[in-house]
Protein backbone atom coordinates (compact mmCIF):
# COMPACT_ATOMS: atom_id res chain seq x y z
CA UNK A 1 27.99 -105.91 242.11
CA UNK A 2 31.10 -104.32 242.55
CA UNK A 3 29.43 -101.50 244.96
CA UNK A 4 27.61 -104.64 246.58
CA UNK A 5 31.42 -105.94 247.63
CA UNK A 6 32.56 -102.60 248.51
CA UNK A 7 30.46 -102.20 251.33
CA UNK A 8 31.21 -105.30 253.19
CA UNK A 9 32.41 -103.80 255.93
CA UNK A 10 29.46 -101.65 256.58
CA UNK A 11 27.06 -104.94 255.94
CA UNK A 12 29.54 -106.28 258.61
CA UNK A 13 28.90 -103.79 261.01
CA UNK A 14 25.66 -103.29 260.73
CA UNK A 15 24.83 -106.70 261.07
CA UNK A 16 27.03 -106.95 264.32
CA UNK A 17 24.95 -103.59 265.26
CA UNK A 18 22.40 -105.43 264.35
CA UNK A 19 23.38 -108.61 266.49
CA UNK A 20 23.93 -106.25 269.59
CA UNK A 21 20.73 -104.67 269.56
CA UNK A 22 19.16 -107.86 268.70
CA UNK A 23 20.34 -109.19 272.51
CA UNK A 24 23.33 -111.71 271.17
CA UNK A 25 26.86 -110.29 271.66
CA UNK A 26 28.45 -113.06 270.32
CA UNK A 27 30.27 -110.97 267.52
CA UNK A 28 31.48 -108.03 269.89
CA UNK A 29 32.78 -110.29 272.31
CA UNK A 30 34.32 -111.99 268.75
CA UNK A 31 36.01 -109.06 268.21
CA UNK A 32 37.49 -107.86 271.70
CA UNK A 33 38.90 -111.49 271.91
CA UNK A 34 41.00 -110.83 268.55
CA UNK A 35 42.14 -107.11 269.75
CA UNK A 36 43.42 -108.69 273.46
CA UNK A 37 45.23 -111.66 271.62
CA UNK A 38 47.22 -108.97 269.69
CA UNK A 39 48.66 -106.96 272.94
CA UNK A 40 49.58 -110.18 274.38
CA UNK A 41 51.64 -111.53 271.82
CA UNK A 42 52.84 -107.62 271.92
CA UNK A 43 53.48 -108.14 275.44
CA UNK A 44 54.94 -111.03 274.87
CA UNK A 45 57.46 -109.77 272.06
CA UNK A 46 58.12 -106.67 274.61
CA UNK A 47 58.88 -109.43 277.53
CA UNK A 48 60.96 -111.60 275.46
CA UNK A 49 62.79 -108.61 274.32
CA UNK A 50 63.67 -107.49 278.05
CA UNK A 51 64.70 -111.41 278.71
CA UNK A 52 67.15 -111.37 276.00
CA UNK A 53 68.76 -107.91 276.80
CA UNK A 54 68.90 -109.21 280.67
CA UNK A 55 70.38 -112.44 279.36
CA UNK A 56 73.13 -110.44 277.64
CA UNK A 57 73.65 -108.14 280.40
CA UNK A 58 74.29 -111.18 282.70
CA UNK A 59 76.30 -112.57 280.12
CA UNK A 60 78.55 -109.17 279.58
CA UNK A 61 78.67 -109.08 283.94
CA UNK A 62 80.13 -112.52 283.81
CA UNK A 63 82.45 -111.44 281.61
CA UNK A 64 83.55 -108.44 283.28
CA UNK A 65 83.41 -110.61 286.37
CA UNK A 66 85.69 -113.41 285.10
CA UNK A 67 88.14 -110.87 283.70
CA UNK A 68 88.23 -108.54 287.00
CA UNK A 69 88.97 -111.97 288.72
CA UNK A 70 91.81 -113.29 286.67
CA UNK A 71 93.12 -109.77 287.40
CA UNK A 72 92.69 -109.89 290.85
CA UNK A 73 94.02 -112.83 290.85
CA UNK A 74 97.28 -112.26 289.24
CA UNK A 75 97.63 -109.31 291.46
CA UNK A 76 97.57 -111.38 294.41
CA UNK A 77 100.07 -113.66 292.67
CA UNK A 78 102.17 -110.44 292.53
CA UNK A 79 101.55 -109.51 296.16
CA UNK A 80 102.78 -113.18 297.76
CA UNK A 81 105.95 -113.06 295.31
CA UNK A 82 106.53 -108.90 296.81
CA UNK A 83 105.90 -110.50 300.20
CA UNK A 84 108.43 -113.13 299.70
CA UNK A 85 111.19 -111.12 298.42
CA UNK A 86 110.46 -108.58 301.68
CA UNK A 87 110.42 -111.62 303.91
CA UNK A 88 113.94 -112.74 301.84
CA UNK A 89 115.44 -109.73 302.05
CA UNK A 90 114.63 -109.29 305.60
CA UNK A 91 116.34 -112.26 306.95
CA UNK A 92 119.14 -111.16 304.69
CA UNK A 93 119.35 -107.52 306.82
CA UNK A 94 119.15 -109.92 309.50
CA UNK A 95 121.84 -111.71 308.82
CA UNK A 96 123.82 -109.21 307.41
CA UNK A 97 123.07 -107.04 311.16
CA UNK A 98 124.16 -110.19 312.87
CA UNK A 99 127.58 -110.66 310.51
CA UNK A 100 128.52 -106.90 311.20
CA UNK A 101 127.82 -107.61 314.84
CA UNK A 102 130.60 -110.63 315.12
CA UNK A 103 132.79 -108.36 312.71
CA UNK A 104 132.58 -105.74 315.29
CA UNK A 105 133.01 -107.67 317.97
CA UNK A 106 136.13 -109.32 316.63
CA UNK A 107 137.28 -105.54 315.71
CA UNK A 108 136.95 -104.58 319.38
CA UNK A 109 139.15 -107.79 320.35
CA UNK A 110 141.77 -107.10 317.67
CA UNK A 111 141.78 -103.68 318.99
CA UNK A 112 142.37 -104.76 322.47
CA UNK A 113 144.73 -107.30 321.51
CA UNK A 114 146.51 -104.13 319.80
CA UNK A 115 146.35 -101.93 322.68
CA UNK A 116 148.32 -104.77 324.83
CA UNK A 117 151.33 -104.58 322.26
CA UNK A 118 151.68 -101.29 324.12
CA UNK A 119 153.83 -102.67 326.67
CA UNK A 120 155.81 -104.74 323.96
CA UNK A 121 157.05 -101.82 322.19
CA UNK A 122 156.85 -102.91 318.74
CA UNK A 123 158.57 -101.14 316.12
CA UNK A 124 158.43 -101.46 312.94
CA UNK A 125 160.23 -99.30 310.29
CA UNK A 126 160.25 -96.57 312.83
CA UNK A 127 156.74 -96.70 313.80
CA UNK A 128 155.35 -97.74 317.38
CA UNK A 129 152.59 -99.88 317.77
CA UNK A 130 150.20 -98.28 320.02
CA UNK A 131 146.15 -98.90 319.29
CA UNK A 132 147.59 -97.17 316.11
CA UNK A 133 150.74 -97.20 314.54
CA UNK A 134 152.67 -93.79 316.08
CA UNK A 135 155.80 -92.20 314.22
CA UNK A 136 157.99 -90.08 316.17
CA UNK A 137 160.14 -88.39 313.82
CA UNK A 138 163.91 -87.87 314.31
CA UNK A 139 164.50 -84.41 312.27
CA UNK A 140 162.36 -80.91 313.26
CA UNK A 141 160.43 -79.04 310.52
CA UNK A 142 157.66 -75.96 310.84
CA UNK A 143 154.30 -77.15 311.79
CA UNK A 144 152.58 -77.64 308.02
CA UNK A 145 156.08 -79.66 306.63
CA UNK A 146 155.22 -81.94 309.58
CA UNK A 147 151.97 -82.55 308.59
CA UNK A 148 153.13 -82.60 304.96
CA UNK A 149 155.92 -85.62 305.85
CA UNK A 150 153.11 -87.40 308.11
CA UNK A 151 150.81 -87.12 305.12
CA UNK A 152 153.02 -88.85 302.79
CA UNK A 153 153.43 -91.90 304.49
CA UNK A 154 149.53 -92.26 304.48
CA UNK A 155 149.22 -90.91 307.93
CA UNK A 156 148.76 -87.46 309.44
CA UNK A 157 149.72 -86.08 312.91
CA UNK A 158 148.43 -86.92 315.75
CA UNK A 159 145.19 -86.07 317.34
CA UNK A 160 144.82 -87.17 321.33
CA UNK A 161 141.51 -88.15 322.54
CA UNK A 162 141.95 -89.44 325.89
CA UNK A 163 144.36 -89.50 328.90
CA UNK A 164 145.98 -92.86 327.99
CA UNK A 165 146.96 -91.87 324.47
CA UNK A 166 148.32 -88.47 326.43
CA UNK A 167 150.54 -90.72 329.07
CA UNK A 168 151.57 -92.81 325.80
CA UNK A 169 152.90 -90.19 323.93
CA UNK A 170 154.45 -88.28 326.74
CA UNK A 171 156.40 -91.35 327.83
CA UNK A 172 158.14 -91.71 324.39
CA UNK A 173 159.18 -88.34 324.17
CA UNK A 174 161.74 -86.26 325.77
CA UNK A 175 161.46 -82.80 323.87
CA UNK A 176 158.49 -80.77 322.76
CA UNK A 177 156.41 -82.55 319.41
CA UNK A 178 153.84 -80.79 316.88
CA UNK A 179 150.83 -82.38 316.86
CA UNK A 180 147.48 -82.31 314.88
CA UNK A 181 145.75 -79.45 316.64
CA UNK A 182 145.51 -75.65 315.29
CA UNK A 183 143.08 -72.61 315.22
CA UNK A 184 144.92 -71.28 312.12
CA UNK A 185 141.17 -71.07 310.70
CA UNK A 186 139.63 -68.89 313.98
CA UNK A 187 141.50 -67.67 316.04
CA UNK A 188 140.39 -69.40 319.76
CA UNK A 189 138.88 -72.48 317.77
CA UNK A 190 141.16 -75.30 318.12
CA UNK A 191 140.52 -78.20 315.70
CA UNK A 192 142.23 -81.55 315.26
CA UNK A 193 143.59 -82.35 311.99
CA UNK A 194 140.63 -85.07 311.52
CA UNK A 195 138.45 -81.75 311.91
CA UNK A 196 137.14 -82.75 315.23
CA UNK A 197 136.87 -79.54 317.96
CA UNK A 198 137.90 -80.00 321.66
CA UNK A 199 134.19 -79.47 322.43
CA UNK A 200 133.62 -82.48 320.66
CA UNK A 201 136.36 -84.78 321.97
CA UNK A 202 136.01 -82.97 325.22
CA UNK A 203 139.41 -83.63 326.27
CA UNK A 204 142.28 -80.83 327.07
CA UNK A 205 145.82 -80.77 328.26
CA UNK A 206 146.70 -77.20 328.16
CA UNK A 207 149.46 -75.98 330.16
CA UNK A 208 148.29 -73.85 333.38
CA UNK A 209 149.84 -71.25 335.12
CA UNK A 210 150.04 -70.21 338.98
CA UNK A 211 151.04 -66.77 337.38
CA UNK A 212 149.32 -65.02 333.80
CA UNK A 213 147.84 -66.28 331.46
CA UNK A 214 147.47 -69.98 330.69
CA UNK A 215 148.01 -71.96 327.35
CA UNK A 216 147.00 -71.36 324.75
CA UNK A 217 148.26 -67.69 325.18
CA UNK A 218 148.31 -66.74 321.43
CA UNK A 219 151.89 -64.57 322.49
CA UNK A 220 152.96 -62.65 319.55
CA UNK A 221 155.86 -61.26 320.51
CA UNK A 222 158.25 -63.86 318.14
CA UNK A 223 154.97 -63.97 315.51
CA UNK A 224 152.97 -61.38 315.03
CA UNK A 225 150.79 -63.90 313.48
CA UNK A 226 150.41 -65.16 317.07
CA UNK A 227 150.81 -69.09 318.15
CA UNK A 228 148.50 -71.05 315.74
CA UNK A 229 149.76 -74.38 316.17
CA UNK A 230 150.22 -76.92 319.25
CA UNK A 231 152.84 -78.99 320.60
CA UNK A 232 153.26 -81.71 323.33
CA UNK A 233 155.30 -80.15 325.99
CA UNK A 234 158.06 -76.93 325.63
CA UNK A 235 161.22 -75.77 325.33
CA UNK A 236 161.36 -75.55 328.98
CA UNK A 237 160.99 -79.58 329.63
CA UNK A 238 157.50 -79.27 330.56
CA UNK A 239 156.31 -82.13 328.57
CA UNK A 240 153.32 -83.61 330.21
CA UNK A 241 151.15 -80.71 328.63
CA UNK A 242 149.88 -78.30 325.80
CA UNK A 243 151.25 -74.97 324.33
CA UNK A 244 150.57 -73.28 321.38
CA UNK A 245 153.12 -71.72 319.42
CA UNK A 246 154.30 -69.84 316.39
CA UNK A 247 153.53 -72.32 313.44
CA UNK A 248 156.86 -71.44 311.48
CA UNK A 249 158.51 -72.55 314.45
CA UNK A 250 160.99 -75.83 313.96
CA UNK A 251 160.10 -79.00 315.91
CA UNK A 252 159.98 -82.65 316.09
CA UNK A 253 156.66 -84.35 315.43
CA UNK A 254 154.17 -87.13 315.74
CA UNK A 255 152.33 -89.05 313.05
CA UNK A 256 149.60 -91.48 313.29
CA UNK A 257 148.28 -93.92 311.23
CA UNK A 258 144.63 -95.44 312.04
């Protein structure tokens, strides 16, 4: 009995061979029906598969998505705040540019309203009021004791930038002054004591002569060192002009105070 159940399967077949070659197909086409139901559930399983891994890649985009856009977000935040504080602190250079603009211009008129107390002659303490506050000194001292006085009452000597300060000075004087210009640095380069060259103020009073040389003459014959320093005006009472002399020389002097 037992070999009997054994051989089911080849009872099976051969009965289905059996069938086929009898002219009825019914149990192949049995068959086939069962082996394409189990590729389409496959199929199926395969498909759903593929749905839920799209699903969750949609689902990990939106995320990403929804994070890159809170970012973005908060960046732009960050930009209108930067572009606010630009926009602030441009109407504050604004205002600041128009502030130092009035400041100037009240400057100019104070300094205007200064240059008329020429004619006044102020004086205070000894000094003259003249666009700056001038100091003609009473006693004569070498040409870096000057300096050294002027310096100690917060001023230095004078430098002369133009022909009005020149006409100024020369009209309050009636003996030869030290002022702020030397070439005890190089010889031939004459600097003011604010460090500014004649090149650069471009203005020049030297004394000229019909006759030899003209100022400044470096003559050594007094110092061999030669004539360093300048004065306004000579021994000689020619005071509208320029001459450089021997720095250890004794003089009256000028001190300004800007």
């Amino acid at each position: 009995m037992d070999a009997i159940y054994e051989n089911t399967d080849f009872v099976d077949l051969s009965i289905n061979e059996a069938s086929y070659c009898n002219g009825d197909p019914k149990g192949v086409h049995q068959k086939r029906n069962v082996t394409q139901s189990k590729y389409t559930k496959v199929l199926l399983l395969v498909l759903c598969v593929f749905v839920v891994l799209a699903v969750g890649g949609l689902c990990v985009l939106g995320v990403l998505y929804n994070n890159n856009l809170g970012d973005f977000e908060s960046l732009h935040v960050q930009h209108q705040r930067a572009l606010m504080q630009l926009s602030a602190q441009e109407i504050n250079a604004t205002t600041m540019e128009s502030e130092l603009h009035k400041l100037k211009a009240k400057n100019d008129r104070l300094r205007a309203s200064l240059y008329d107390a020429q004619s006044c002659n102020l004086s205070v303490d000894g000094w003259t009021v003249w666009r700056r506050m001038i100091y003609f000194s009473t006693d004569k001292r070498d040409w870096a004791s000057s300096r050294a006085v002027c310096v100690s009452m917060g001023a230095d000597l004078v430098t002369i930038t133009s022909q009005k300060e020149q006409d100024f000075l020369v009209s309050k004087i009636k003996e030869t002054h030290w002022i702020g210009l030397n070439d005890l640095e190089t010889e031939g380069r004459w600097v003011w004591v604010n460090d500014q060259t004649l090149e650069e103020t471009g203005v020049k009073f030297w004394y000229k002569r019909e006759i030899g040389k003209s100022e400044p003459d470096n003559w050594k014959v007094e110092d061999p060192s030669g004539e360093n320093c300048a004065s306004l005006g000579d021994g000689n009472g020619n005071l509208h002009t320029w001459f450089d002399g021997s720095c250890k020389n004794k003089k009256r002097f000028i001190c300004e105070k800007k």
